[in-house]
N, C-alpha and C. Protein backbone atom coordinates (compact mmCIF):
# COMPACT_ATOMS: atom_id res chain seq x y z
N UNK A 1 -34.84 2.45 86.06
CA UNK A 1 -34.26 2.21 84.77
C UNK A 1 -32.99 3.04 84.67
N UNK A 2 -32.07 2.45 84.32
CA UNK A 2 -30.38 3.25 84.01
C UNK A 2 -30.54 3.92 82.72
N UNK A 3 -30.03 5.20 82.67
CA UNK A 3 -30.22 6.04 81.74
C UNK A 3 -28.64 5.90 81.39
N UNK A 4 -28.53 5.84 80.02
CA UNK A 4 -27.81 5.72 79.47
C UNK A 4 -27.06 7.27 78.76
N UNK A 5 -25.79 7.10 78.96
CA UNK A 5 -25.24 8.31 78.57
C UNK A 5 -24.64 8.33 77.12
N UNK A 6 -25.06 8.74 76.04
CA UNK A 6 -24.26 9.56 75.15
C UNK A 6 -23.48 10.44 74.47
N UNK A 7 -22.70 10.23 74.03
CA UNK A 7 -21.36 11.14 74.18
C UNK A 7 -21.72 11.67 72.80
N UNK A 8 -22.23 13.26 72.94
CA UNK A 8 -22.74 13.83 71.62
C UNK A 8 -21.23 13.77 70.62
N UNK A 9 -20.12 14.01 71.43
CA UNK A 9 -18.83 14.45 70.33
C UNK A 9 -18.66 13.19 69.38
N UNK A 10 -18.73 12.25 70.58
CA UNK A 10 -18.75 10.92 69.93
C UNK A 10 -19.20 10.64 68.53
N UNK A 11 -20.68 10.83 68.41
CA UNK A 11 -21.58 11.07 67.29
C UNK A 11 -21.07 11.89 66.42
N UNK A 12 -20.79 12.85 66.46
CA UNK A 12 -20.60 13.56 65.51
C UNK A 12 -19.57 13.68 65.26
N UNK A 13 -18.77 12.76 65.74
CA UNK A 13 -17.00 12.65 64.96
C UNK A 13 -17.48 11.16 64.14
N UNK A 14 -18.08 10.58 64.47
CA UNK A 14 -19.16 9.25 63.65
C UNK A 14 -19.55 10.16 62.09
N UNK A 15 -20.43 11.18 62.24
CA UNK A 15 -21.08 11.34 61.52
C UNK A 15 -20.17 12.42 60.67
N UNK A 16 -19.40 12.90 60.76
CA UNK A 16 -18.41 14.04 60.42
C UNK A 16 -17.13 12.71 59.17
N UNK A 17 -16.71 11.51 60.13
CA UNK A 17 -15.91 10.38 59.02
C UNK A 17 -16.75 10.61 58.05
N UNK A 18 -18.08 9.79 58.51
CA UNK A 18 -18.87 9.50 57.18
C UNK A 18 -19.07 10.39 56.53
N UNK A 19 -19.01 11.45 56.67
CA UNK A 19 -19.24 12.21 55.88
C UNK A 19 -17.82 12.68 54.65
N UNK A 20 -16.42 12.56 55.47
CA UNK A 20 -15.54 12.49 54.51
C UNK A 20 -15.72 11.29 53.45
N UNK A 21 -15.46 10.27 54.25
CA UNK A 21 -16.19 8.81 53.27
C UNK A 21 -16.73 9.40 52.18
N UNK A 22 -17.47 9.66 52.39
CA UNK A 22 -18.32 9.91 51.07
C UNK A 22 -17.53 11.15 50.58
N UNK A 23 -17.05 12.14 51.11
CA UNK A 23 -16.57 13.03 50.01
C UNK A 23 -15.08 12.73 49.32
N UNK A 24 -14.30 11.49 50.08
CA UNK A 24 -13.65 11.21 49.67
C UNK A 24 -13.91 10.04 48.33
N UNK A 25 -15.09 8.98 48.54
CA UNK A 25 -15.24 8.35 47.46
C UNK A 25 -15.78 9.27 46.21
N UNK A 26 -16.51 10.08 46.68
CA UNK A 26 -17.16 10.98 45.50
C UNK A 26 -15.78 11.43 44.45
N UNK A 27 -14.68 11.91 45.27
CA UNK A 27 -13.62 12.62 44.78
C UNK A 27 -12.99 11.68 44.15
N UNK A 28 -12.44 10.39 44.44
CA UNK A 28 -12.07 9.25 43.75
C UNK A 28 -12.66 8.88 42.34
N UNK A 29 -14.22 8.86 42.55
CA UNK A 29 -15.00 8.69 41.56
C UNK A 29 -14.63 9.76 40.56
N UNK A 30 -14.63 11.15 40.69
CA UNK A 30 -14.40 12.43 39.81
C UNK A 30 -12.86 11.85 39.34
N UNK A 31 -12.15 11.84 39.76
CA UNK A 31 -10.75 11.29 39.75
C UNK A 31 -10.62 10.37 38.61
N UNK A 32 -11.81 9.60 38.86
CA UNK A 32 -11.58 7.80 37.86
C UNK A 32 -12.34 8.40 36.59
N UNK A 33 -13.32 9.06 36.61
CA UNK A 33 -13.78 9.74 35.24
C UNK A 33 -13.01 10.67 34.41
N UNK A 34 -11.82 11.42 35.04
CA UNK A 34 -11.41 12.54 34.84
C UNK A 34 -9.92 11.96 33.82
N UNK A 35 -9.92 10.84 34.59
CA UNK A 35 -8.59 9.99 33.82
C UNK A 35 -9.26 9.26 32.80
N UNK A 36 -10.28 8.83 32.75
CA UNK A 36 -10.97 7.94 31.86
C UNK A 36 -11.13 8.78 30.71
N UNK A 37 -11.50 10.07 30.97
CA UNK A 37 -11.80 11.15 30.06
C UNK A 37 -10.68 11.50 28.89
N UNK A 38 -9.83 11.51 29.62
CA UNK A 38 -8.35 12.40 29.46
C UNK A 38 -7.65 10.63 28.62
N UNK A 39 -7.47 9.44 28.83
CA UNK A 39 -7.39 8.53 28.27
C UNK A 39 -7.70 8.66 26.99
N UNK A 40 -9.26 8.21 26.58
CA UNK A 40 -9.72 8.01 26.00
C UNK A 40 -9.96 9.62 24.86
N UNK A 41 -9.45 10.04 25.29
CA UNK A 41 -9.29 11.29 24.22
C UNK A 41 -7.98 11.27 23.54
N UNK A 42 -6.31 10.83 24.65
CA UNK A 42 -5.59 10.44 24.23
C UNK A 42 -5.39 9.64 23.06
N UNK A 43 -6.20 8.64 23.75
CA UNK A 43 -6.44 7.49 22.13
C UNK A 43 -6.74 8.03 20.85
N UNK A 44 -7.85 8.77 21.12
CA UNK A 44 -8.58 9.27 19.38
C UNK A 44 -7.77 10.44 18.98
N UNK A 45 -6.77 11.10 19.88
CA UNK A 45 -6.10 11.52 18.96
C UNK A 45 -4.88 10.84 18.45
N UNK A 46 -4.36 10.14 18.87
CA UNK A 46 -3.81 9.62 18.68
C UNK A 46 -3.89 9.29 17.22
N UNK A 47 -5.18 8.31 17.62
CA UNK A 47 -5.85 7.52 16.28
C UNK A 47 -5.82 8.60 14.96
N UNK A 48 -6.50 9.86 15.47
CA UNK A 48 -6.33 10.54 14.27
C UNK A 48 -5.32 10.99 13.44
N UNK A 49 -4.02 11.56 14.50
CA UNK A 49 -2.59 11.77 14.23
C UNK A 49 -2.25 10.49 13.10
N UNK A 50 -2.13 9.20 13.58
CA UNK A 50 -1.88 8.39 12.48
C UNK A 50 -2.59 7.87 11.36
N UNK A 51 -4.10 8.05 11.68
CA UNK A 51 -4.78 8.38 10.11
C UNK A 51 -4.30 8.96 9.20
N UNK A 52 -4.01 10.54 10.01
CA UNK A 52 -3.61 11.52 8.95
C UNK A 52 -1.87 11.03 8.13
N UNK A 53 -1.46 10.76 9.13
CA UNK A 53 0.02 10.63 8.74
C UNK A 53 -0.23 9.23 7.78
N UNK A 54 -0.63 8.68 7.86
CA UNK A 54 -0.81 7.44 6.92
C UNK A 54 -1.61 7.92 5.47
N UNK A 55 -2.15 8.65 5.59
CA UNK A 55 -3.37 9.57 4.83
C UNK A 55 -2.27 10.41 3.42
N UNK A 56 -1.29 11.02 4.75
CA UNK A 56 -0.47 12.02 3.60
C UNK A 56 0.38 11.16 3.37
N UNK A 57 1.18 10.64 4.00
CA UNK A 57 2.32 9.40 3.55
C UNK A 57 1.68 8.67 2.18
N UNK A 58 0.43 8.11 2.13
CA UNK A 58 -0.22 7.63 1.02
C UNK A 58 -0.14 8.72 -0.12
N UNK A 59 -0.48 10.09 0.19
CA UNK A 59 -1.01 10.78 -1.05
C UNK A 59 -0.15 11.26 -1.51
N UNK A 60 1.04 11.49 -1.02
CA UNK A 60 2.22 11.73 -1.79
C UNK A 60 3.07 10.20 -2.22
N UNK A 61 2.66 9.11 -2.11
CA UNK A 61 3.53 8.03 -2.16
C UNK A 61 3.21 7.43 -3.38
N UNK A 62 3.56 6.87 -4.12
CA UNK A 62 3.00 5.97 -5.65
C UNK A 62 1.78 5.02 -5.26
N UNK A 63 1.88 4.68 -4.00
CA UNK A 63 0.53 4.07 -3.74
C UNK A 63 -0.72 4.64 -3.71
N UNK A 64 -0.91 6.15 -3.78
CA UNK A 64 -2.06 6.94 -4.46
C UNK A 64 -1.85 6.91 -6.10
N UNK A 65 -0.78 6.84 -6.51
CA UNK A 65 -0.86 6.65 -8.02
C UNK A 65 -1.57 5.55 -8.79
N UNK A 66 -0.94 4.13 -7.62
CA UNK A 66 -1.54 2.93 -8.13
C UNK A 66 -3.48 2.88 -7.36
N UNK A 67 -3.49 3.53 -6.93
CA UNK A 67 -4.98 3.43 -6.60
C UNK A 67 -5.52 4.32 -7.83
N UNK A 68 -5.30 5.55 -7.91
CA UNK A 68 -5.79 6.61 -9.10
C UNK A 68 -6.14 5.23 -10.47
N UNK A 69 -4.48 4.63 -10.37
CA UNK A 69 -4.96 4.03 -12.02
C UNK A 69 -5.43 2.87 -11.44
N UNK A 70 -5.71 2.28 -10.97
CA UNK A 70 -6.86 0.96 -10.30
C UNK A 70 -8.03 1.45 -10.67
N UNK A 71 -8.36 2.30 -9.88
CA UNK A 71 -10.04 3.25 -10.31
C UNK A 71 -10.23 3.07 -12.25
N UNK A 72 -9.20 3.84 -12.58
CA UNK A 72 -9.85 3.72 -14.18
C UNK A 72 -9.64 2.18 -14.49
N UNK A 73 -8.37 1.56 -14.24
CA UNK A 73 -8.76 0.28 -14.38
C UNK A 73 -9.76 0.04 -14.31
N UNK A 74 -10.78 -0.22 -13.46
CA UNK A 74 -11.33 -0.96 -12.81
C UNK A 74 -12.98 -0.33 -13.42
N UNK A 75 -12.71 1.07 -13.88
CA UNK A 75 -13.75 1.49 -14.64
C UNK A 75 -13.56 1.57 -16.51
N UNK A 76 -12.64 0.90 -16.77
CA UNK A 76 -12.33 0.99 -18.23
C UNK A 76 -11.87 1.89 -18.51
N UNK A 77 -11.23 3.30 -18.20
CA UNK A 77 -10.89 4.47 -18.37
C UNK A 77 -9.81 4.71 -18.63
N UNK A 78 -9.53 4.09 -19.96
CA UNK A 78 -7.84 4.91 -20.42
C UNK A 78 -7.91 6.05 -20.82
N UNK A 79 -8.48 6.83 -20.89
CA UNK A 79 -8.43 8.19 -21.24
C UNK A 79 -8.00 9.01 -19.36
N UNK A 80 -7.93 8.20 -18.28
CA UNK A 80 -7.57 8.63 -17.34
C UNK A 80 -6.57 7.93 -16.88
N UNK A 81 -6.41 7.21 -17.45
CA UNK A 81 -4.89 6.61 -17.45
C UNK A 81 -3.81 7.06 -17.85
N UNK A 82 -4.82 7.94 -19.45
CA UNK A 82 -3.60 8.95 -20.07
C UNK A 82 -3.03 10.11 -18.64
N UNK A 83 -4.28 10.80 -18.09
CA UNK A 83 -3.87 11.98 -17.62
C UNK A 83 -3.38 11.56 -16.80
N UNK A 84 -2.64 10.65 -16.32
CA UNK A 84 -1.90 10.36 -15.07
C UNK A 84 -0.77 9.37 -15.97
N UNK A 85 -0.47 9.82 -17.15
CA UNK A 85 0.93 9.56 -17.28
C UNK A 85 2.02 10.68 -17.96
N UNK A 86 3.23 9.59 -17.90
CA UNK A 86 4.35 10.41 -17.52
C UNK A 86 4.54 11.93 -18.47
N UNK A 87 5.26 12.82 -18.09
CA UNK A 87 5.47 14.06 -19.30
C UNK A 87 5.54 13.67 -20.41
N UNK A 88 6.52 12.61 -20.06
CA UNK A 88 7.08 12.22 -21.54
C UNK A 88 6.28 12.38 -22.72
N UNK A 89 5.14 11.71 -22.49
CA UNK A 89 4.14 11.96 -23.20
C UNK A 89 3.84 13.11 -24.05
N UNK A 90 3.57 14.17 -22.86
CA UNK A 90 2.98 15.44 -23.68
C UNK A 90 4.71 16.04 -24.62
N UNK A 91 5.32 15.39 -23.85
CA UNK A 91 6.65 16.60 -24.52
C UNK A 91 6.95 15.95 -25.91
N UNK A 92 6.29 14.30 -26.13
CA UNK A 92 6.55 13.51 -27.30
C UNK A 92 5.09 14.71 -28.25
N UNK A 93 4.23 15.20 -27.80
CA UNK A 93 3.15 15.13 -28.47
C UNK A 93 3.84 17.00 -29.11
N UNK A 94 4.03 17.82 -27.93
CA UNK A 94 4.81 19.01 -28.46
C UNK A 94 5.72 18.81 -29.41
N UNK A 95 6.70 17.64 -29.49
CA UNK A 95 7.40 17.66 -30.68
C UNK A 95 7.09 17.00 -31.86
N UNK A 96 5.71 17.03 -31.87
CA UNK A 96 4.92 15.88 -33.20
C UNK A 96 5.17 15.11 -33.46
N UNK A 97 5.60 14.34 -32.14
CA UNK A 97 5.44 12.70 -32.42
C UNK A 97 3.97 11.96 -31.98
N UNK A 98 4.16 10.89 -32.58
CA UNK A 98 2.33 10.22 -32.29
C UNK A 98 2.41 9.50 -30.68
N UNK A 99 1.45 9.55 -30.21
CA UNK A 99 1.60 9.26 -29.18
C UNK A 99 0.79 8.04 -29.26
N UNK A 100 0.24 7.54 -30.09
CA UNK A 100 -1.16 6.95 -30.76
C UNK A 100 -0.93 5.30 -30.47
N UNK A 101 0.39 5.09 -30.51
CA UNK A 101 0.94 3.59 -30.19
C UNK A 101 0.61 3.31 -28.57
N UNK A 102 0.99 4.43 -27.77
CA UNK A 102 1.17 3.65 -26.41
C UNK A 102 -0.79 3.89 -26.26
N UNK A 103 -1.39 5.28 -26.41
CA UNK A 103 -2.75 5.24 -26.45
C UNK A 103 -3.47 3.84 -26.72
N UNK A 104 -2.99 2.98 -27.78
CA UNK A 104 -3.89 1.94 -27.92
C UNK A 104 -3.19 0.89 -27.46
N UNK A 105 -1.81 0.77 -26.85
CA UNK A 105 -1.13 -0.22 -26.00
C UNK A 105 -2.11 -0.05 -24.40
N UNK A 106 -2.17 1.09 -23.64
CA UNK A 106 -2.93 1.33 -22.57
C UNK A 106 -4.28 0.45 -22.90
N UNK A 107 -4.98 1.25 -23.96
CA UNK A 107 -6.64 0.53 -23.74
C UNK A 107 -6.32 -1.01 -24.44
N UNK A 108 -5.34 -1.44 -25.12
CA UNK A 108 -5.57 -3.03 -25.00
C UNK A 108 -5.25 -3.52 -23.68
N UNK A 109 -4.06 -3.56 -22.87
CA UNK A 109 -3.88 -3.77 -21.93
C UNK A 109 -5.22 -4.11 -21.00
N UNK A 110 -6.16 -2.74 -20.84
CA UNK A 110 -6.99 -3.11 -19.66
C UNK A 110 -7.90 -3.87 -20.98
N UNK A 111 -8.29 -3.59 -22.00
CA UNK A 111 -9.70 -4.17 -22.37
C UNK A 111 -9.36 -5.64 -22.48
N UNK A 112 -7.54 -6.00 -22.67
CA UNK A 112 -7.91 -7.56 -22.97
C UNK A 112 -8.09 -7.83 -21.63
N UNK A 113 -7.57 -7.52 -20.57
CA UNK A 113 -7.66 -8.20 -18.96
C UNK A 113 -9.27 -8.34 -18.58
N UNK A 114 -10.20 -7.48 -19.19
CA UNK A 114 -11.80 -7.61 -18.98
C UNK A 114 -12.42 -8.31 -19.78
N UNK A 115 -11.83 -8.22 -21.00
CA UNK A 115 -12.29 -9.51 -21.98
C UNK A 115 -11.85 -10.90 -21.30
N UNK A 116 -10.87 -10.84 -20.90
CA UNK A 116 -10.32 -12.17 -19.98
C UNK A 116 -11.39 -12.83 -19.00
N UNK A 117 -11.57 -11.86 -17.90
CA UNK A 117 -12.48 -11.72 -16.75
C UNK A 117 -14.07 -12.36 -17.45
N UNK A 118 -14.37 -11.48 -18.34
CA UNK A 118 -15.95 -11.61 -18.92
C UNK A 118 -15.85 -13.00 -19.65
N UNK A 119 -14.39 -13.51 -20.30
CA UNK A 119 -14.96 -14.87 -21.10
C UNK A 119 -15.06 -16.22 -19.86
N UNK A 120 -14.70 -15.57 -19.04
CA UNK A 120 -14.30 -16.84 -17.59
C UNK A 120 -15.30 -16.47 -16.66
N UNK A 121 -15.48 -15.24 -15.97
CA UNK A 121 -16.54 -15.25 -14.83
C UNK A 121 -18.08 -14.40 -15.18
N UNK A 122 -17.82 -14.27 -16.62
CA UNK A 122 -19.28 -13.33 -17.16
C UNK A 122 -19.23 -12.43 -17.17
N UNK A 123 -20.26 -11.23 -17.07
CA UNK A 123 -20.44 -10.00 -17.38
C UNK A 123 -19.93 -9.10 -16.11
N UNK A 124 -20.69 -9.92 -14.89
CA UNK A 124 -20.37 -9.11 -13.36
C UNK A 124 -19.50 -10.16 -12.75
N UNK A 125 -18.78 -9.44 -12.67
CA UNK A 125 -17.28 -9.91 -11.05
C UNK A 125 -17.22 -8.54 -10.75
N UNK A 126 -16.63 -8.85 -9.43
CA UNK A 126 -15.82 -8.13 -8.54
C UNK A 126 -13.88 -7.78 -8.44
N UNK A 127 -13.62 -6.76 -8.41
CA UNK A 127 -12.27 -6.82 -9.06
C UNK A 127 -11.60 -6.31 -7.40
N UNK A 128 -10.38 -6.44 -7.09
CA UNK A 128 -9.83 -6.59 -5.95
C UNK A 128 -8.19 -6.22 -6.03
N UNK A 129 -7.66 -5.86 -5.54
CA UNK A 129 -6.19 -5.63 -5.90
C UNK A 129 -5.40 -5.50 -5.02
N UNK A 130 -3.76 -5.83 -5.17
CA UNK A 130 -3.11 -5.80 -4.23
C UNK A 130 -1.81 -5.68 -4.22
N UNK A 131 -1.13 -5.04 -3.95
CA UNK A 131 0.84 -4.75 -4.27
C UNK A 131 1.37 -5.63 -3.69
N UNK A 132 1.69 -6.71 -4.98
CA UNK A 132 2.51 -7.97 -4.43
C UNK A 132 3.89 -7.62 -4.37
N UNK A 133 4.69 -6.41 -4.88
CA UNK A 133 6.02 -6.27 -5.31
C UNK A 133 6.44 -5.11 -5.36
N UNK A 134 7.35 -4.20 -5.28
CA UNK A 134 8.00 -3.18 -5.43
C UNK A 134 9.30 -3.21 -5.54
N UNK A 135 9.50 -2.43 -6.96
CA UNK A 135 11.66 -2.50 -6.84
C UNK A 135 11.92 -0.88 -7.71
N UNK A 136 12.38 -0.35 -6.72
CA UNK A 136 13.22 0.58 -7.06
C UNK A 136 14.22 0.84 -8.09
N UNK A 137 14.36 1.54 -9.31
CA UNK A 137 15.07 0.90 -10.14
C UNK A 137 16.56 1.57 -9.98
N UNK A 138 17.29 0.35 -10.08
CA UNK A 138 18.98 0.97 -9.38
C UNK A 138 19.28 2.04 -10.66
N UNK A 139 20.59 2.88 -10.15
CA UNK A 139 20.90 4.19 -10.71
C UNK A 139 21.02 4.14 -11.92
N UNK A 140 22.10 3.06 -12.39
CA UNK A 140 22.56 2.97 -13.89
C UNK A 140 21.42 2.38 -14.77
N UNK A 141 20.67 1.78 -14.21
CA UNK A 141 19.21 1.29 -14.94
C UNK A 141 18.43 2.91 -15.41
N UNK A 142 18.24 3.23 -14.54
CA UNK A 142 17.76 4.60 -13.76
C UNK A 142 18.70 5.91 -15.24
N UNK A 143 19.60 5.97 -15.02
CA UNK A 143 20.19 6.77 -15.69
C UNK A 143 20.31 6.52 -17.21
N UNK A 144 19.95 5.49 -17.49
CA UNK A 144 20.04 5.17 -18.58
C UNK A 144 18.45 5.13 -18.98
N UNK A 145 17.51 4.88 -18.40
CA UNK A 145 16.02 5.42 -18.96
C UNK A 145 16.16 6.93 -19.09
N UNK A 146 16.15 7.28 -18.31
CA UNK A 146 16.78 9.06 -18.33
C UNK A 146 17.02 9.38 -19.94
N UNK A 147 18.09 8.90 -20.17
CA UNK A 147 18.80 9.33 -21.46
C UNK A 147 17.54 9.00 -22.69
N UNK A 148 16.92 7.87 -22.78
CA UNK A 148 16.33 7.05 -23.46
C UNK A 148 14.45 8.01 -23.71
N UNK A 149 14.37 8.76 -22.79
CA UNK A 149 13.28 9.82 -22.70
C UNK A 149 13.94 11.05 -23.29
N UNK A 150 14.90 11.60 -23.65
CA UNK A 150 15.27 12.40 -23.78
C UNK A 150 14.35 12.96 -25.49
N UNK A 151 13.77 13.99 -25.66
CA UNK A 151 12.97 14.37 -26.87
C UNK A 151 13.15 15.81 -27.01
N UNK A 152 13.63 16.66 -27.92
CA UNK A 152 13.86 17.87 -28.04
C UNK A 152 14.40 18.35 -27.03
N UNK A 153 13.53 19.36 -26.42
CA UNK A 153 14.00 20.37 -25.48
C UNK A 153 13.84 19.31 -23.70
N UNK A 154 12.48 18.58 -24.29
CA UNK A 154 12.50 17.65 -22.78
C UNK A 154 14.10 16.94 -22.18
N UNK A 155 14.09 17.98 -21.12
CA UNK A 155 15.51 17.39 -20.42
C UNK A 155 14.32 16.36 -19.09
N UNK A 156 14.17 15.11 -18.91
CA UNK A 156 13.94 14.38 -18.14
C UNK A 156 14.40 14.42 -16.83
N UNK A 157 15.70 14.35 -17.19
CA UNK A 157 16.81 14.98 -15.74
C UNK A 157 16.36 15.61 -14.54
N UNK A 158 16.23 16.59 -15.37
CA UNK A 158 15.74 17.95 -14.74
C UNK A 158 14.13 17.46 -14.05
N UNK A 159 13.57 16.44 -14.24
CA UNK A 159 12.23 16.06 -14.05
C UNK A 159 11.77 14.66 -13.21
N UNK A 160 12.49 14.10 -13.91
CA UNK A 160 12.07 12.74 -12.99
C UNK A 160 13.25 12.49 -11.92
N UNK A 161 12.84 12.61 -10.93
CA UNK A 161 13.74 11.77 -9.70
C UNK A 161 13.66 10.36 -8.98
N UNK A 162 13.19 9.87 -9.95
CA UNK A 162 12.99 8.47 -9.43
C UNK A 162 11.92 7.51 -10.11
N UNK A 163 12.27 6.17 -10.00
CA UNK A 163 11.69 5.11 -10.69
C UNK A 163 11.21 4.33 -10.14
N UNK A 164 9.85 3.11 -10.23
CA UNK A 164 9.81 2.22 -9.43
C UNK A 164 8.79 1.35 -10.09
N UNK A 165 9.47 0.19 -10.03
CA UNK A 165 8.14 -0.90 -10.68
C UNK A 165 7.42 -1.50 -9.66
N UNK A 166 6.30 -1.24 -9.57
CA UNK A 166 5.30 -1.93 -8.90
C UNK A 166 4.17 -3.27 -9.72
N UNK A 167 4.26 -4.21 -8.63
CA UNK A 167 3.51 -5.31 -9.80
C UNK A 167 2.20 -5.73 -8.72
N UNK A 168 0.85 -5.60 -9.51
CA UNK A 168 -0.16 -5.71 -8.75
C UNK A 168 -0.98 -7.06 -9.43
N UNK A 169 -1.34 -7.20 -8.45
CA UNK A 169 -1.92 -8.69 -8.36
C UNK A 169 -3.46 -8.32 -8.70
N UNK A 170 -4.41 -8.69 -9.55
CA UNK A 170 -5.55 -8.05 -9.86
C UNK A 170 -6.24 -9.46 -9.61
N UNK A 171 -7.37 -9.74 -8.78
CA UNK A 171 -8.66 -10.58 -8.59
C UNK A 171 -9.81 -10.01 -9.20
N UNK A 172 -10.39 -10.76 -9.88
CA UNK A 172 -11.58 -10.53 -10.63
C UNK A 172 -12.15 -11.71 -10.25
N UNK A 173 -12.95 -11.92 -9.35
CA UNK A 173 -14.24 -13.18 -8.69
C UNK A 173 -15.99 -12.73 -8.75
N UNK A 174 -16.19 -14.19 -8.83
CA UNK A 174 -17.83 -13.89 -8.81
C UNK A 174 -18.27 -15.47 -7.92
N UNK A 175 -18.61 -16.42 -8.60
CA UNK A 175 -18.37 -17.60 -7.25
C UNK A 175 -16.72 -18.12 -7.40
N UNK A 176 -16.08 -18.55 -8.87
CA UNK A 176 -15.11 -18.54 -9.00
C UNK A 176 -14.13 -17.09 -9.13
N UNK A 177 -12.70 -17.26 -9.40
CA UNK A 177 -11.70 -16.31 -9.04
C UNK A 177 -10.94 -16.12 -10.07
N UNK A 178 -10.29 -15.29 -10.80
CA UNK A 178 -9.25 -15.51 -11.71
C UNK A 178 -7.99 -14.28 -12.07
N UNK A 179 -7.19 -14.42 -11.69
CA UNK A 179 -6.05 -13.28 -10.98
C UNK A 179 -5.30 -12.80 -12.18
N UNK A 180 -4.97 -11.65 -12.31
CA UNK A 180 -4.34 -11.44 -13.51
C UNK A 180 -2.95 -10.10 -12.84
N UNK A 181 -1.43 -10.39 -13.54
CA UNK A 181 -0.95 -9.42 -12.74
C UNK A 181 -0.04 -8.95 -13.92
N UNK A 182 0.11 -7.44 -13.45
CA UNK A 182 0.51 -6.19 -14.03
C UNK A 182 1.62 -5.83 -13.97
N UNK A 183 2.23 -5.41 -14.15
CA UNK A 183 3.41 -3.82 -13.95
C UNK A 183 3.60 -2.84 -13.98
N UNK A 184 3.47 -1.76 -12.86
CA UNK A 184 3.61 -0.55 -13.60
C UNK A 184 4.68 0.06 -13.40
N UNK A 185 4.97 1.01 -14.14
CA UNK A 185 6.61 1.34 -13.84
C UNK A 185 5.83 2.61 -13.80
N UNK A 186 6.67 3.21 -12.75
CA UNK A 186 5.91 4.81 -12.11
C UNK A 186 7.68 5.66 -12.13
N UNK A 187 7.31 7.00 -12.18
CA UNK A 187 7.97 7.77 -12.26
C UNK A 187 7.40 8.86 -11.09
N UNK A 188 8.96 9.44 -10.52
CA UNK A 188 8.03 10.59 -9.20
C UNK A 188 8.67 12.05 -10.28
N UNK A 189 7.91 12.53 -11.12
CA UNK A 189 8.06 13.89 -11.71
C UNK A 189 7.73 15.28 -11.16
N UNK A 190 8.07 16.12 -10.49
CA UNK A 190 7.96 16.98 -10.09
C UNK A 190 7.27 16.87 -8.64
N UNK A 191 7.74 15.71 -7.78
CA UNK A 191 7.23 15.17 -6.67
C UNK A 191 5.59 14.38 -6.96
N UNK A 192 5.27 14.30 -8.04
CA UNK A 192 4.08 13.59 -7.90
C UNK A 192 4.25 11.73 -8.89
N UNK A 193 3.80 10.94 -8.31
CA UNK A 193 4.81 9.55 -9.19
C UNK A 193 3.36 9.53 -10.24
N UNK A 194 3.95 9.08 -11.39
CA UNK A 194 2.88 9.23 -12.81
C UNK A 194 3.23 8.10 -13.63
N UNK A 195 2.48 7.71 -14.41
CA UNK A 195 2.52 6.40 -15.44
C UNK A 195 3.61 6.37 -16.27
N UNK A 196 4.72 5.70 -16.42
CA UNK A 196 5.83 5.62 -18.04
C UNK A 196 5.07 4.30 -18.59
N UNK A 197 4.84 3.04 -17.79
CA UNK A 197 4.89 1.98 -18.96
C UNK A 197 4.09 1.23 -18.10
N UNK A 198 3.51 0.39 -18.58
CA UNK A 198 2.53 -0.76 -18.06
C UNK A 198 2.83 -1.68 -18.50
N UNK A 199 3.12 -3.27 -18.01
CA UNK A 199 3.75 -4.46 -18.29
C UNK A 199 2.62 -5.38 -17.54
């Protein structure tokens, strides 16, 4: 019988590849997790970075204003409608004027829009809302409300930097739908935008 010769180096340069093989796929594998890792963390912060920035962009923007007064809208609450409007207000009330007109202009406003809602879709709907419009009000418009707030010592000037009518589209549905839309004219007073007038 022929005895066959094996070449031990042979083998074990065989078994020495395979063995990189594998420490090389292993390392690939660590590699593909390590990026997957590092990805996908990228993303969520990411994600969070523009939450937040969308988050504060909102809470300083009139579009936290018009949500604030949506909420009491939407809960009957002119008495929180008051506290989120303009100085003007209180500086009319410091100089003993009545403030008592726009007070019951506010709560007709929302109570007829729910009396509306309740004689058409009943007691329960769902109310829904949405900023169909925004206009900035140009300077001389602008400067001339200015003047038109002016009450004793209240210099406005000195207070409001800016105007803007926003007009919201209000849905009130239950199987049927029935849309009712608003105006609010917002003021940014001391960097925060606050109620002058509702249309």
């Amino acid at each position: 019988m022929e005895e066959k010769n094996i070449d031990v180096n042979t083998t074990d340069d065989a078994l020495e590849e395979a063995d990189n093989l594998v420490d090389r796929y292993a390392a690939l594998k660590r590699k593909r997790v390590k990026i997957t890792i590092i990805t996908v963390s990228a993303v969520l912060l990411l994600a969070l970075i523009v939450s937040l920035s969308v988050y504060f962009i909102n809470k300083f923007s009139y579009r936290s204003t018009v949500d604030d007064f949506m909420d009491a809208y939407i809960a009957k609450d002119s008495s929180a409608i008051l506290e989120m409007s303009s100085s003007y207000y209180a500086a009319r009330k410091q100089q003993n004027m009545s403030i008592v007109e726009t007070v019951e202009y506010f709560e007709k406003i929302v109570n007829n829009a729910h009396a509306n809602f309740q004689a058409n879709l009943g007691e329960t709907y769902e109310i829904s809302y949405e900023i169909t419009s925004t206009d900035k009000m140009r300077d001389e418009e602008f400067e001339s409300m200015l003047q038109s707030l002016t009450v004793g010592v209240y210099n406005p000037s000195a207070i409001i930097t800016e105007a803007v009518r926003v007009e919201i589209t209000i849905t009130a549905e239950t199987e049927e739908s029935l849309t009712h839309v608003i105006t609010l004219l917002l003021t940014k007073e001391d960097g925060e935008w606050l109620v002058l007038d509702i249309k």
